[in-house]
PDB file of N, CA and C in Angstrom:
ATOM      1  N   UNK A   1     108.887 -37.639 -94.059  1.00  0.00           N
ATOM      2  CA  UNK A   1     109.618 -37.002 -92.990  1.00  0.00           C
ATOM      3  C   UNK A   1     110.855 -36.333 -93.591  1.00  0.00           C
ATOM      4  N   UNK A   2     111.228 -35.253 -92.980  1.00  0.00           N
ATOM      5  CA  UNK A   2     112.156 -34.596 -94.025  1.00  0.00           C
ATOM      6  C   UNK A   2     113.666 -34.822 -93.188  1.00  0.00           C
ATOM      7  N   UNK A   3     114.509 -34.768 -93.610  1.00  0.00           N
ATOM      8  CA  UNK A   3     116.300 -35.326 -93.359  1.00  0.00           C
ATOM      9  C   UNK A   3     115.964 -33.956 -91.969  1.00  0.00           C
ATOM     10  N   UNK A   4     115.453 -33.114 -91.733  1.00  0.00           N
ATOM     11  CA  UNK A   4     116.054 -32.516 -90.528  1.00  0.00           C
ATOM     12  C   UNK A   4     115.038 -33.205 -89.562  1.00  0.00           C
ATOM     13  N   UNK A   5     114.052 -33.406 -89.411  1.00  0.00           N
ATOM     14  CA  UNK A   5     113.338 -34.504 -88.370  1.00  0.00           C
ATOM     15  C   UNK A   5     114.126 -35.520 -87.751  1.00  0.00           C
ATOM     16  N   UNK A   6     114.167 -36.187 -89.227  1.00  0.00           N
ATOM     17  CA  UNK A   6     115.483 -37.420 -89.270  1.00  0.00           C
ATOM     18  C   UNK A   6     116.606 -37.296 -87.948  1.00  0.00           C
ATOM     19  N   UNK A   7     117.137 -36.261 -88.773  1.00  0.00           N
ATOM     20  CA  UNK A   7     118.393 -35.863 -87.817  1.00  0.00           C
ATOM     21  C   UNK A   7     117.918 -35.577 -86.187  1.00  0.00           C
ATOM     22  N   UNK A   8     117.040 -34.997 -86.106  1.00  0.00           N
ATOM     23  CA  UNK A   8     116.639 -34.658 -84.263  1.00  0.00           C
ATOM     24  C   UNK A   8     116.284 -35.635 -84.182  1.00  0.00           C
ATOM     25  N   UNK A   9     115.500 -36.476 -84.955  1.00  0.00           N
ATOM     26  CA  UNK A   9     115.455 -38.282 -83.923  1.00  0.00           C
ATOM     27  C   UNK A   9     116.238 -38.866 -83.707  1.00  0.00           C
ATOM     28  N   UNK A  10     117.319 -38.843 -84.265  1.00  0.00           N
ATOM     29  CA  UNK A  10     118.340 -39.577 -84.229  1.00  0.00           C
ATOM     30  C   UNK A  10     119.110 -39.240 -83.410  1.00  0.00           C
ATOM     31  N   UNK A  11     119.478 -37.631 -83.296  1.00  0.00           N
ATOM     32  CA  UNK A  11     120.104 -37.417 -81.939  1.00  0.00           C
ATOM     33  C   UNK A  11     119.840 -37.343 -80.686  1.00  0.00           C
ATOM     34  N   UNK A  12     118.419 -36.845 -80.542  1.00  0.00           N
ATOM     35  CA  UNK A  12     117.781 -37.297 -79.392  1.00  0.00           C
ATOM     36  C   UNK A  12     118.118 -38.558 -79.096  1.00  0.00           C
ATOM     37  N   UNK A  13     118.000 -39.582 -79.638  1.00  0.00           N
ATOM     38  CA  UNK A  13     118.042 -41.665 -79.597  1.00  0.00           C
ATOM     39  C   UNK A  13     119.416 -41.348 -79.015  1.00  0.00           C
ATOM     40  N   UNK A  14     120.547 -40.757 -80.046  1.00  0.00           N
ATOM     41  CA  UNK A  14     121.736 -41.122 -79.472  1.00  0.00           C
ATOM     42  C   UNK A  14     122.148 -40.354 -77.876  1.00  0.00           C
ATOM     43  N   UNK A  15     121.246 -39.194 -77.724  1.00  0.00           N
ATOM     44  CA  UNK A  15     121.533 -38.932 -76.076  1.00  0.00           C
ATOM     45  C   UNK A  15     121.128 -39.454 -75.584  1.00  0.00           C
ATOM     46  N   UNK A  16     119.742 -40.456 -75.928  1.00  0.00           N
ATOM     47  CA  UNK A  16     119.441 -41.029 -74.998  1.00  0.00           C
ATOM     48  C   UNK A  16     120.091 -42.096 -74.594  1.00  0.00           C
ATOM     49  N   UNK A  17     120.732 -42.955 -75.164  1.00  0.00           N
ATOM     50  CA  UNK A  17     121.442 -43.605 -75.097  1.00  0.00           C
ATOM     51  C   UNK A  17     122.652 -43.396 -74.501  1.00  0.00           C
ATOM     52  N   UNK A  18     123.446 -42.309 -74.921  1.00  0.00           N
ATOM     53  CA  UNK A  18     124.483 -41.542 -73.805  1.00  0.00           C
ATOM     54  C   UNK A  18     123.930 -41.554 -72.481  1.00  0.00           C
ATOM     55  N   UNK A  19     123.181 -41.120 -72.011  1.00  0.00           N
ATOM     56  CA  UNK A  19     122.762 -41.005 -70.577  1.00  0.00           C
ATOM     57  C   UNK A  19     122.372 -42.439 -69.853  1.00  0.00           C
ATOM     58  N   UNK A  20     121.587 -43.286 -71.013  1.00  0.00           N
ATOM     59  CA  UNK A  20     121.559 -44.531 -70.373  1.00  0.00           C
ATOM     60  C   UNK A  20     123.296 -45.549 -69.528  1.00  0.00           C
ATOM     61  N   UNK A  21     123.795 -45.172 -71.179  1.00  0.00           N
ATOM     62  CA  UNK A  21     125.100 -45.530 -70.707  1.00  0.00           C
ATOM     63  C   UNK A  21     125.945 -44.995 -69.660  1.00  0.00           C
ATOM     64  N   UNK A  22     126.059 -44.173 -69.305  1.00  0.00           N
ATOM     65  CA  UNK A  22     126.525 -43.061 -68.019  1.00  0.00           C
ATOM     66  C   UNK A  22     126.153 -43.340 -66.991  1.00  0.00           C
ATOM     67  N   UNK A  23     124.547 -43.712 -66.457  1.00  0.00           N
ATOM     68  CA  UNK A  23     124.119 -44.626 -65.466  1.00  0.00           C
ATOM     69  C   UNK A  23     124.339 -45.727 -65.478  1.00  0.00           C
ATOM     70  N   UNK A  24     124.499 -47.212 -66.402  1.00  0.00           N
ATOM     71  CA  UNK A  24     125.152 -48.138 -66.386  1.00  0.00           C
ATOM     72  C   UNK A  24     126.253 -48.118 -65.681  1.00  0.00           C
ATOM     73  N   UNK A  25     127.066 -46.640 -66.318  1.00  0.00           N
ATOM     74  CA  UNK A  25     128.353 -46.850 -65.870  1.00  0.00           C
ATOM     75  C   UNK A  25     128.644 -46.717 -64.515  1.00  0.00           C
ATOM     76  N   UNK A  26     128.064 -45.887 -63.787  1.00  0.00           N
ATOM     77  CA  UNK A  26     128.276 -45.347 -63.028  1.00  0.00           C
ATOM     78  C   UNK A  26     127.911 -46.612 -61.390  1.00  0.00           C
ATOM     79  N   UNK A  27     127.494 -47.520 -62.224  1.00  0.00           N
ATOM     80  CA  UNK A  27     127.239 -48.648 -61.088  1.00  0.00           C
ATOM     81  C   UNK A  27     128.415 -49.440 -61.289  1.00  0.00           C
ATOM     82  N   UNK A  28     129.553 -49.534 -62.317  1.00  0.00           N
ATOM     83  CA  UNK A  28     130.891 -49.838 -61.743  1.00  0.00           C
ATOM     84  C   UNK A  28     131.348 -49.895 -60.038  1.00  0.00           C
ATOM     85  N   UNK A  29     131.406 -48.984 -59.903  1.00  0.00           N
ATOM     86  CA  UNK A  29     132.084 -48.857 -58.304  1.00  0.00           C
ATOM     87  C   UNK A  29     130.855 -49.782 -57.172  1.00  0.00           C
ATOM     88  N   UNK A  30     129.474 -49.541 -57.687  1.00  0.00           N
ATOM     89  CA  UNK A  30     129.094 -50.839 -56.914  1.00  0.00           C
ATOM     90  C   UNK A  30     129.060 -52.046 -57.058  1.00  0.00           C
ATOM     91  N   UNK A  31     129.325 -53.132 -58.408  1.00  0.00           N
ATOM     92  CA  UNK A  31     129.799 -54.146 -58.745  1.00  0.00           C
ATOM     93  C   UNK A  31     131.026 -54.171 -58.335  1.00  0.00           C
ATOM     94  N   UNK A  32     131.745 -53.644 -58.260  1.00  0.00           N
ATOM     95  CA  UNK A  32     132.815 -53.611 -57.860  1.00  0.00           C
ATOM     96  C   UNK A  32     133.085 -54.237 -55.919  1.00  0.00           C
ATOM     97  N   UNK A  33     132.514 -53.565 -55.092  1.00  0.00           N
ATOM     98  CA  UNK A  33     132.167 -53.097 -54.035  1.00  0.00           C
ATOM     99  C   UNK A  33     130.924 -55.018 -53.693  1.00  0.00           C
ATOM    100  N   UNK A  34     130.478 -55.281 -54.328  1.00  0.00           N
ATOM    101  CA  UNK A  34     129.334 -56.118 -54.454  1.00  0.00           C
ATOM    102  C   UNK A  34     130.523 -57.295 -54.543  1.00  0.00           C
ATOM    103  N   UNK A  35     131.353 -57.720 -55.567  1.00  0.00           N
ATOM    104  CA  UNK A  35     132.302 -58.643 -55.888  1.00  0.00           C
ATOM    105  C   UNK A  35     133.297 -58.988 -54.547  1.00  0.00           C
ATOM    106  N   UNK A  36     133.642 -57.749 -53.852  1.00  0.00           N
ATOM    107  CA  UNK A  36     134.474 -57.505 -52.871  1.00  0.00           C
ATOM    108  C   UNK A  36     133.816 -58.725 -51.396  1.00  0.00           C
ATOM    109  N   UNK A  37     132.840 -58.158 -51.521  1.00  0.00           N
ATOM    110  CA  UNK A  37     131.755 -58.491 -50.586  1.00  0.00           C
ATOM    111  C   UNK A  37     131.506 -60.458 -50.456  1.00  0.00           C
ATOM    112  N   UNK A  38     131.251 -60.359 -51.928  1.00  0.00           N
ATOM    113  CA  UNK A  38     131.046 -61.866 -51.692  1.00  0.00           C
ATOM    114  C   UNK A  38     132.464 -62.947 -51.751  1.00  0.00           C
ATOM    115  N   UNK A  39     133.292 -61.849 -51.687  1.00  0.00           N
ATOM    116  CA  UNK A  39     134.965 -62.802 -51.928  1.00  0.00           C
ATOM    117  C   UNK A  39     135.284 -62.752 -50.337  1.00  0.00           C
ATOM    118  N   UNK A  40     134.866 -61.885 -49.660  1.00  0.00           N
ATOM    119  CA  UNK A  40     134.801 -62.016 -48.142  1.00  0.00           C
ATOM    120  C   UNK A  40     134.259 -63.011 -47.697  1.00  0.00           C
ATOM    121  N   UNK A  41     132.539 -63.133 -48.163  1.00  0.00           N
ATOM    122  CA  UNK A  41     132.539 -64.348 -47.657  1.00  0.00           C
ATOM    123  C   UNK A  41     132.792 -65.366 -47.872  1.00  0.00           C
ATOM    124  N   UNK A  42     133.262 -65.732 -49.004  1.00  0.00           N
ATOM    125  CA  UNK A  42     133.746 -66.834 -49.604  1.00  0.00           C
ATOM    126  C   UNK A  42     134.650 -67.403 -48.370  1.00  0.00           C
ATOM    127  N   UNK A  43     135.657 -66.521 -48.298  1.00  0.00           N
ATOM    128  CA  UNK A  43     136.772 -66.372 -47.681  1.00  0.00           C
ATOM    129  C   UNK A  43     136.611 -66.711 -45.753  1.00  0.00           C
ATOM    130  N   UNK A  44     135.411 -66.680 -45.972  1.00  0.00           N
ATOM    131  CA  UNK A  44     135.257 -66.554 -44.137  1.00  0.00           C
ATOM    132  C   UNK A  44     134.657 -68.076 -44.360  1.00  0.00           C
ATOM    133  N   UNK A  45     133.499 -68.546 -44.865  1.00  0.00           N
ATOM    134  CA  UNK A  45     132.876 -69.807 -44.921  1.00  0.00           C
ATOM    135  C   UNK A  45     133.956 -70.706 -45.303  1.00  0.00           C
ATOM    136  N   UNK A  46     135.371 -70.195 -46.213  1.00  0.00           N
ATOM    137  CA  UNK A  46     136.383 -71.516 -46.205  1.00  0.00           C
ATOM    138  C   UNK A  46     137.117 -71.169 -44.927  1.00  0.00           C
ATOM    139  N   UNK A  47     137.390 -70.323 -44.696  1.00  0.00           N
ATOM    140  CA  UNK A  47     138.275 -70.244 -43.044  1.00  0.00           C
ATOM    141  C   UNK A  47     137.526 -71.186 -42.152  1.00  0.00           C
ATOM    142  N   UNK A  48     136.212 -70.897 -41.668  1.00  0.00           N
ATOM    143  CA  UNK A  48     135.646 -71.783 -40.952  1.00  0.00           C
ATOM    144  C   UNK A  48     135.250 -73.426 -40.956  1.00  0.00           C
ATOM    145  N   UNK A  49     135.608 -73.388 -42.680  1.00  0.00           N
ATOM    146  CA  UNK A  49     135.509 -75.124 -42.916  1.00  0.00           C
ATOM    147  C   UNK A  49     137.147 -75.679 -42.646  1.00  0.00           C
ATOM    148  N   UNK A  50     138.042 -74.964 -42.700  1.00  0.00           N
ATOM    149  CA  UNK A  50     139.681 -75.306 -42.132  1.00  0.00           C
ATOM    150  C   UNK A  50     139.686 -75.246 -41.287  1.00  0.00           C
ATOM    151  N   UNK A  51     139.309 -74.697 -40.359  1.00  0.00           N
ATOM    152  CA  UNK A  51     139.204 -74.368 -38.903  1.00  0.00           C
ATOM    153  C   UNK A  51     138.568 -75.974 -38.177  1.00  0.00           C
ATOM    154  N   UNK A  52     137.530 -76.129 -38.846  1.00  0.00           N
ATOM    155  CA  UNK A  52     136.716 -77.310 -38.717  1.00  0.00           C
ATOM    156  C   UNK A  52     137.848 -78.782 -38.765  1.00  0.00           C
ATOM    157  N   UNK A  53     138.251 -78.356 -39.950  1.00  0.00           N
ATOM    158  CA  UNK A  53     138.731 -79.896 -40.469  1.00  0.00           C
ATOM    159  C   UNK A  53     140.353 -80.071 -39.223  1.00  0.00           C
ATOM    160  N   UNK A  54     140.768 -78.787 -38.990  1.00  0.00           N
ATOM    161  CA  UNK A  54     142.045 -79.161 -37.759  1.00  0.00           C
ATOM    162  C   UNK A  54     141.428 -79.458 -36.667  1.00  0.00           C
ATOM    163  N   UNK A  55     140.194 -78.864 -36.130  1.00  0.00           N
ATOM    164  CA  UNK A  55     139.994 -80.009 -35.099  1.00  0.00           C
ATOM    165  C   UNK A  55     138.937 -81.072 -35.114  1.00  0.00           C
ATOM    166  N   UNK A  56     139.100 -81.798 -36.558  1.00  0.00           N
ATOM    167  CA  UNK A  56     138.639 -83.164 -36.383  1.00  0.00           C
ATOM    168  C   UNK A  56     137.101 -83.081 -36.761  1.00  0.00           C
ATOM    169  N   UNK A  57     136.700 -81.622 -36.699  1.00  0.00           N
ATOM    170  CA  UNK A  57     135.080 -82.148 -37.254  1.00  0.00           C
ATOM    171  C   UNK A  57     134.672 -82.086 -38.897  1.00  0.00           C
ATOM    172  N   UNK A  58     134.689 -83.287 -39.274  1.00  0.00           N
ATOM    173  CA  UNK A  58     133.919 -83.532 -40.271  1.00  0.00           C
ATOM    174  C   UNK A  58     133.377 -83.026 -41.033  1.00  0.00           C
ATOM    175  N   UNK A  59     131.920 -83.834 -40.400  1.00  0.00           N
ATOM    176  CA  UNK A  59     131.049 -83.117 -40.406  1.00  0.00           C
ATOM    177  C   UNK A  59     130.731 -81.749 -40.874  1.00  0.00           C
ATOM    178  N   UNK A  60     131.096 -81.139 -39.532  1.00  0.00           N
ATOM    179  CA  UNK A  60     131.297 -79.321 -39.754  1.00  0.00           C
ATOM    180  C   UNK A  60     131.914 -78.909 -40.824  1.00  0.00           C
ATOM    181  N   UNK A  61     132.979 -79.334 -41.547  1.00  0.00           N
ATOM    182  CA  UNK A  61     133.662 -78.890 -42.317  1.00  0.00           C
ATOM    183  C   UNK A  61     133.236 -78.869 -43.792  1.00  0.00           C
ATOM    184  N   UNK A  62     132.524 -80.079 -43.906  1.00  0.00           N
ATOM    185  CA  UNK A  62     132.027 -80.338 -45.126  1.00  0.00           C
ATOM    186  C   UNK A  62     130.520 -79.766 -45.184  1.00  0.00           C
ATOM    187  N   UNK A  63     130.258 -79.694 -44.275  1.00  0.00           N
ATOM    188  CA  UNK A  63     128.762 -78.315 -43.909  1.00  0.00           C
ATOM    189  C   UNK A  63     129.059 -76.729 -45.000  1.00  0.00           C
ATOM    190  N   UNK A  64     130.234 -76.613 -44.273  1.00  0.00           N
ATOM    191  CA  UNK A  64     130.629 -75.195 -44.558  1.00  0.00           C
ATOM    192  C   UNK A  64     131.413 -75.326 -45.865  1.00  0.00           C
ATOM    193  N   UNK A  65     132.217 -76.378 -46.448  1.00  0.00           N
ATOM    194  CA  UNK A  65     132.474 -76.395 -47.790  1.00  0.00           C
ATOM    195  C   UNK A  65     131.441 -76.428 -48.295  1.00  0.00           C
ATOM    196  N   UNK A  66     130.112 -77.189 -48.085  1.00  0.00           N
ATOM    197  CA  UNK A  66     129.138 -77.070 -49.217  1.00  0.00           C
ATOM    198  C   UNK A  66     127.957 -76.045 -49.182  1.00  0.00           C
ATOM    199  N   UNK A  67     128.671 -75.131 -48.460  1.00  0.00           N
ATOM    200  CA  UNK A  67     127.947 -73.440 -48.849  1.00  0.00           C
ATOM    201  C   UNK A  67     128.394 -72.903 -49.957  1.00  0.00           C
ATOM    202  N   UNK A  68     129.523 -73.398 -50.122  1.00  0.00           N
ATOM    203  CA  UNK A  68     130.608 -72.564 -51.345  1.00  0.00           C
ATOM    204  C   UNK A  68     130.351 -72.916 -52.623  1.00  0.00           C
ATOM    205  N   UNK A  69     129.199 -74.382 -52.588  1.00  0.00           N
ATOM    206  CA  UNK A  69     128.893 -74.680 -53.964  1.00  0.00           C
ATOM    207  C   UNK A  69     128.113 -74.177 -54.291  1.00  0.00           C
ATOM    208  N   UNK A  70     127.646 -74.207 -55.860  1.00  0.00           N
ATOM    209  CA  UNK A  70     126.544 -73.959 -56.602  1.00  0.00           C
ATOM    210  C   UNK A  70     125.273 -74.245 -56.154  1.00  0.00           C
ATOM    211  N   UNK A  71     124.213 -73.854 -55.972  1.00  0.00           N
ATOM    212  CA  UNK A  71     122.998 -74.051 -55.548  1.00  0.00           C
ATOM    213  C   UNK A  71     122.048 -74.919 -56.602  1.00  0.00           C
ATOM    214  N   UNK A  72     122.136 -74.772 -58.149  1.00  0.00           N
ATOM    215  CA  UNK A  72     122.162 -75.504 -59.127  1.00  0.00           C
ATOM    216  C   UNK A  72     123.534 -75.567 -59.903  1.00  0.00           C
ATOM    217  N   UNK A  73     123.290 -77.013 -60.382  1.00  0.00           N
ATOM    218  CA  UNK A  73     124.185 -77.796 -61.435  1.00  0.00           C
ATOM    219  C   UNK A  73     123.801 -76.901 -62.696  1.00  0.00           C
ATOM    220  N   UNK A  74     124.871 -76.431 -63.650  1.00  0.00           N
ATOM    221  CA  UNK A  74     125.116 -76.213 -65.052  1.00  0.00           C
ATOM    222  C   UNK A  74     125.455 -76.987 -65.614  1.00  0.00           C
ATOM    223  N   UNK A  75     124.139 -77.457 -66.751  1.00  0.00           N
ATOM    224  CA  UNK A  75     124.173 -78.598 -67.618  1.00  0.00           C
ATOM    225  C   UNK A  75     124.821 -78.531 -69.013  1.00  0.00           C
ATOM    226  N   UNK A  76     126.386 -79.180 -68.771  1.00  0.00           N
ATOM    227  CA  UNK A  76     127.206 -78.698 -70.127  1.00  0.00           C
ATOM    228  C   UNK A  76     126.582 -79.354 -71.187  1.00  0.00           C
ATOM    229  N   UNK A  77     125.361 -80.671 -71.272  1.00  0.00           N
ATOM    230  CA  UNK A  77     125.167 -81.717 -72.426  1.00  0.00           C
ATOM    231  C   UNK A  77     124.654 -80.721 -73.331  1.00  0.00           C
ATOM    232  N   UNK A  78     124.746 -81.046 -74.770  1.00  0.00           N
ATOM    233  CA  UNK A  78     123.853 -80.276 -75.848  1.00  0.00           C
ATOM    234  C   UNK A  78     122.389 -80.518 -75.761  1.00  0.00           C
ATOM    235  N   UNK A  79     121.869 -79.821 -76.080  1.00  0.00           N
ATOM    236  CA  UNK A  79     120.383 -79.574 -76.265  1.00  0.00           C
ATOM    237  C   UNK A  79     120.272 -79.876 -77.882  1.00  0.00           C
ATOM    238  N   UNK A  80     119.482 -81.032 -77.662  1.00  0.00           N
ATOM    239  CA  UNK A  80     118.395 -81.694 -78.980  1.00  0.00           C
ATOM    240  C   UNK A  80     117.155 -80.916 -79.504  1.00  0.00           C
ATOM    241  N   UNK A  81     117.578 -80.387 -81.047  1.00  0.00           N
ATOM    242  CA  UNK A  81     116.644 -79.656 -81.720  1.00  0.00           C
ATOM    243  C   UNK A  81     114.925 -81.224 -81.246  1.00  0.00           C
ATOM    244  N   UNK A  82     113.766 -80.205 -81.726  1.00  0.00           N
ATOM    245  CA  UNK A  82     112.747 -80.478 -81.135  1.00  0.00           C
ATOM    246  C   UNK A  82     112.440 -81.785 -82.389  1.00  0.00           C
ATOM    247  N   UNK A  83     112.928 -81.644 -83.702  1.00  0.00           N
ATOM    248  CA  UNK A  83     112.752 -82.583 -84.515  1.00  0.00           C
ATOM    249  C   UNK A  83     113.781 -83.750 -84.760  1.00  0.00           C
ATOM    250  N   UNK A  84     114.593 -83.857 -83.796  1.00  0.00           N
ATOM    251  CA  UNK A  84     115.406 -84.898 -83.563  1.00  0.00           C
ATOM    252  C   UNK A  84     114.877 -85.390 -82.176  1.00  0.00           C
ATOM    253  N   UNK A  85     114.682 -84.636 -81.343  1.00  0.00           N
ATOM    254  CA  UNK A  85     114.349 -85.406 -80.286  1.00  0.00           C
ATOM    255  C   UNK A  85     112.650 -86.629 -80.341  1.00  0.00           C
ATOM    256  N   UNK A  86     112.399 -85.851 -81.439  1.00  0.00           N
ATOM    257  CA  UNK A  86     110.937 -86.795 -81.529  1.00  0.00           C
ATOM    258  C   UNK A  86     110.763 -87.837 -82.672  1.00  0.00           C
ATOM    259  N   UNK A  87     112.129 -87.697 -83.798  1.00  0.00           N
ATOM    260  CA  UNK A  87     112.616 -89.258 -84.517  1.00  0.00           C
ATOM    261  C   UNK A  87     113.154 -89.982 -83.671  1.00  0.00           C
ATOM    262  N   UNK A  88     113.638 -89.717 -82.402  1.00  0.00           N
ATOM    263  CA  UNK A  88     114.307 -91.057 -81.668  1.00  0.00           C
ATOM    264  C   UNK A  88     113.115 -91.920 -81.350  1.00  0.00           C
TER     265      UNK A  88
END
């Protein structure tokens, strides 16, 4: 392949890559917009669990705090290579 081939593959790759990146980018303002969104509700499901807990319900309150948790647990323990776990 001769150095000018070279070169048009390579720049082609790198526009393509420009343009990929440009659409990436350009979904900023909806992550953005998306983040906004779920800090609202954050914000409304704890209003309604305070709301709860001043007049006395429980219950209700701890309903609506435990929307706000994690749906799964993140397991901080280390992970055992496959040849240690099978000398124990």
């Amino acid at each position: 392949m001769s150095q000018a081939n070279q070169r048009h593959i390579v720049a082609e790759t790198m526009q393509s890559v420009h343009v990929h990146y440009r659409q990436c980018h350009l979904a900023g303002p909806q992550r953005r917009s998306l983040r906004h969104d779920k800090q609202q509700w954050i914000d409304q499901i704890a209003s309604t669990g305070e709301n709860h807990l001043l007049c006395g319900e429980i219950k209700d309150a701890f309903a609506s705090f435990r929307r706000l948790r994690q749906k799964c647990k993140i397991s901080s323990a280390a992970l055992l290579s496959m040849s240690s776990a099978t000398q124990s």
